[in-house]
C-alpha atoms as a PDB file:
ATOM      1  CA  UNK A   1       0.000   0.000   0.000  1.00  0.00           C
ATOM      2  CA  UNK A   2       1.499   3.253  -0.851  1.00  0.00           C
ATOM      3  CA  UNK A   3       0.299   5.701   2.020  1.00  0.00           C
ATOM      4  CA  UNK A   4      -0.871   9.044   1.383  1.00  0.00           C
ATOM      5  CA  UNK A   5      -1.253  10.606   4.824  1.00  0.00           C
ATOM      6  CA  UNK A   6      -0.779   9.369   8.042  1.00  0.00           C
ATOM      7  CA  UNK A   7      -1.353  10.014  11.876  1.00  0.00           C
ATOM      8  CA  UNK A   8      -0.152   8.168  15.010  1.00  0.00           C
ATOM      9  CA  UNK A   9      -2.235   9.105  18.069  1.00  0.00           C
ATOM     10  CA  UNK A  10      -3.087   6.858  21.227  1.00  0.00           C
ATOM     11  CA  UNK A  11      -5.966   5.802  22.514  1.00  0.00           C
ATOM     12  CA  UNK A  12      -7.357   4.881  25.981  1.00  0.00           C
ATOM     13  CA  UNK A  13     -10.488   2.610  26.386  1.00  0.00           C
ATOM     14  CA  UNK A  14     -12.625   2.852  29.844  1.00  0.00           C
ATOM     15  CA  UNK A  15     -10.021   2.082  32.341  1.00  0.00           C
ATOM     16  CA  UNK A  16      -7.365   0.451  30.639  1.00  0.00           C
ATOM     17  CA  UNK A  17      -4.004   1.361  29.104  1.00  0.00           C
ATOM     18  CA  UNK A  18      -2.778   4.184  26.614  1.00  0.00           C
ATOM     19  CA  UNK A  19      -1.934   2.219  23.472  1.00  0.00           C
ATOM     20  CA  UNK A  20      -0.483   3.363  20.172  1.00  0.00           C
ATOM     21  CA  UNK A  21      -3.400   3.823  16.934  1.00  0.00           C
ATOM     22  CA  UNK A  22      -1.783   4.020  13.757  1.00  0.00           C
ATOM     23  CA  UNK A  23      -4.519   5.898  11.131  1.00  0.00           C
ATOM     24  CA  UNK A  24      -2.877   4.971   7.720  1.00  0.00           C
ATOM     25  CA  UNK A  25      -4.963   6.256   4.100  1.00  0.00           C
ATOM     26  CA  UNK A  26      -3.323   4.241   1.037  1.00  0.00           C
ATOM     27  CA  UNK A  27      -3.480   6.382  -2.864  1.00  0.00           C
ATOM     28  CA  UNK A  28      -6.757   5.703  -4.608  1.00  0.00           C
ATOM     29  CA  UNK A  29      -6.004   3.033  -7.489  1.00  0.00           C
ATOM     30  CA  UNK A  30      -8.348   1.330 -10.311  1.00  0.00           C
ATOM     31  CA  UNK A  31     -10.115  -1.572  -9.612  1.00  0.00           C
ATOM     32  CA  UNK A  32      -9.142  -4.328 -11.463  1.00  0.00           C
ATOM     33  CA  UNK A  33      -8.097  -1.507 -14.469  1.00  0.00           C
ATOM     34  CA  UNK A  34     -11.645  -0.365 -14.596  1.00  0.00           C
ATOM     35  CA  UNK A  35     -11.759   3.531 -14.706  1.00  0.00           C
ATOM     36  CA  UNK A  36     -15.323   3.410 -13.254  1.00  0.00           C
ATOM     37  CA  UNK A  37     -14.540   1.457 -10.029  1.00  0.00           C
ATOM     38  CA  UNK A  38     -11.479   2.841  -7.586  1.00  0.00           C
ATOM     39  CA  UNK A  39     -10.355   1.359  -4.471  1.00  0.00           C
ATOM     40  CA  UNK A  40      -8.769   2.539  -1.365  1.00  0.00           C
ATOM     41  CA  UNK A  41      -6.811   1.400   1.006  1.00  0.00           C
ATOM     42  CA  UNK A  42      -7.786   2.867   5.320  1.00  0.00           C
ATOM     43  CA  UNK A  43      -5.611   1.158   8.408  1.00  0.00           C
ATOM     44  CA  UNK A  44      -6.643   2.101  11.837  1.00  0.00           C
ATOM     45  CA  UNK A  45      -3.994  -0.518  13.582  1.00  0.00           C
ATOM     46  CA  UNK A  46      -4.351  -1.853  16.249  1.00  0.00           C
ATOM     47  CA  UNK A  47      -8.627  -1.031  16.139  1.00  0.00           C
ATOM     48  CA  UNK A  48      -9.932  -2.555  13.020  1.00  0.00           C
ATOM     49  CA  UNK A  49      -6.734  -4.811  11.808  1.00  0.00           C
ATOM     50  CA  UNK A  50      -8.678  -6.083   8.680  1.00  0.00           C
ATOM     51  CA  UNK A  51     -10.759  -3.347   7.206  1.00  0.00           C
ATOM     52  CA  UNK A  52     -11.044  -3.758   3.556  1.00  0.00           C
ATOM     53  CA  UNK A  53     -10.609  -1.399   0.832  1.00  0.00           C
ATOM     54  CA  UNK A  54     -12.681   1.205   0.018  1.00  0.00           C
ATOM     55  CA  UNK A  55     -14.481   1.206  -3.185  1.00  0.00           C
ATOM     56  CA  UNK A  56     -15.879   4.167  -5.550  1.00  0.00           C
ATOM     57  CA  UNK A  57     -16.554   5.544  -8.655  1.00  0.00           C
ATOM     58  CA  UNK A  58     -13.991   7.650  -8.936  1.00  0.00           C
ATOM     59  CA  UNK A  59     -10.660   7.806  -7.346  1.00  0.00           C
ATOM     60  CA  UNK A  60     -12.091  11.097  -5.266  1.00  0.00           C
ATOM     61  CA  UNK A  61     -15.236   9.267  -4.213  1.00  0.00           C
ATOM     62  CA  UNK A  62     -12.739   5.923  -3.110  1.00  0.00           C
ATOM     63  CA  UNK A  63     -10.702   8.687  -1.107  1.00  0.00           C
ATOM     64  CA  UNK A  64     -13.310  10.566   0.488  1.00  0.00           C
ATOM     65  CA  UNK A  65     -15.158   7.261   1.449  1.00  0.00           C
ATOM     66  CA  UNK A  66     -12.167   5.778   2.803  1.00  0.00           C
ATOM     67  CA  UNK A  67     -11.439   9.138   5.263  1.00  0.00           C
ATOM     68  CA  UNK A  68     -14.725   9.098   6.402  1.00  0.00           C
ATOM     69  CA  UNK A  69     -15.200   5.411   7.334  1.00  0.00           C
ATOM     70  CA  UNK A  70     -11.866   6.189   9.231  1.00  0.00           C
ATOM     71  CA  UNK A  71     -13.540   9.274  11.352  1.00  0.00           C
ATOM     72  CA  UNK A  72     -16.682   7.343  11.514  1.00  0.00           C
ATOM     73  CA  UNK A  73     -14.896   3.954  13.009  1.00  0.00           C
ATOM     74  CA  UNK A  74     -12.833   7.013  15.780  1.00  0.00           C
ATOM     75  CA  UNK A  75     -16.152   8.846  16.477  1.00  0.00           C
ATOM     76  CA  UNK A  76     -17.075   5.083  17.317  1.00  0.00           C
ATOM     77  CA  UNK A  77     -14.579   4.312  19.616  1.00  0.00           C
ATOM     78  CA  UNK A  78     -15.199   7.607  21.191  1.00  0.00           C
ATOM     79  CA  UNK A  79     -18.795   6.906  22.073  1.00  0.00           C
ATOM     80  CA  UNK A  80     -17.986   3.924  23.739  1.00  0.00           C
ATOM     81  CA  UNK A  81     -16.267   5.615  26.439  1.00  0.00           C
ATOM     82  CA  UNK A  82     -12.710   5.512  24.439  1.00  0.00           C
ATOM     83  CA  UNK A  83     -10.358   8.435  24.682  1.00  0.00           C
ATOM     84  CA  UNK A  84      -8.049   9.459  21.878  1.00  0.00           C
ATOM     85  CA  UNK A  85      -5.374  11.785  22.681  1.00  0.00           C
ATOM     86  CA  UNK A  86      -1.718  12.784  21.138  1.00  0.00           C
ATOM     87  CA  UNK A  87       0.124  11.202  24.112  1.00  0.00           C
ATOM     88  CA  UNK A  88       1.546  14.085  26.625  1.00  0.00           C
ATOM     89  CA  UNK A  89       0.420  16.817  23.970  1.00  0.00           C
ATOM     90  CA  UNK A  90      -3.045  16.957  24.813  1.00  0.00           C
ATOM     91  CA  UNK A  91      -6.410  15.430  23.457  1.00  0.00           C
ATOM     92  CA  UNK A  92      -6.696  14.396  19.519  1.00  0.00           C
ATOM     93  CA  UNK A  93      -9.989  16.418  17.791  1.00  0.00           C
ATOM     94  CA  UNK A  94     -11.442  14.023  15.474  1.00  0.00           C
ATOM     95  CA  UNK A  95     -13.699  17.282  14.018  1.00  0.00           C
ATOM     96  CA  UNK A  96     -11.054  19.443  14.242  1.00  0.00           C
ATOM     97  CA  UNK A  97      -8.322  17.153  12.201  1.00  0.00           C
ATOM     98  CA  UNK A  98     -10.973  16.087   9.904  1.00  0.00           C
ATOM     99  CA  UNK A  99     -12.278  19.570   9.651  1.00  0.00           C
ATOM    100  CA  UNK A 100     -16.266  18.722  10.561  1.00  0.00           C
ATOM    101  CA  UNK A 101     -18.737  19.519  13.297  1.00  0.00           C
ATOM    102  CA  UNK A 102     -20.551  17.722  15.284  1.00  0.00           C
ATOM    103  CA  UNK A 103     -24.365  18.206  14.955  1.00  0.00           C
END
């Protein structure tokens, strides 16, 4: 997977231990060389090991899709009590990195 953008943050669930989340978004590419169906690749290591690729119809669509199931699967996490912060540099925004509000 060739990555595209990256963040490392931690995360904390209810009473346990800080642990190391790796948020990894791989470069768009065509779907079995069909220009109307794109892929992309989304890591959020250690939470969701296996996710599988995102597909679209377009390599913008595949993109967008695949950053959004990543802040969806974070907001997640976050409503069951997790906590996601930058280690000793304070608490990690998922709005504010991914530049939405919540409603």
């Amino acid at each position: 997977m060739e990555t595209i953008a990256k963040e490392v943050i931690f995360g904390r669930f209810p009473n346990g231990d800080l642990f190391e989340i790796r948020i990894e978004i791989g470069a768009p590419y065509s779907w079995q060389g069909d220009e109307d169906e794109w892929a992309c690749p989304v890591k959020l290591h250690p939470l969701y090991p296996n996710l599988r690729d995102i597909h679209g119809g377009s390599s913008l669509q595949a993109l967008c899709l695949a950053i959004s199931l990543a802040k969806s699967l974070l907001d997640a996490f976050l409503e069951k009590g997790g906590e996601l912060t930058y280690g000793e540099n304070g608490t990690f925004d998922v709005n504010a990195v991914f530049g939405t509000t919540k409603h």
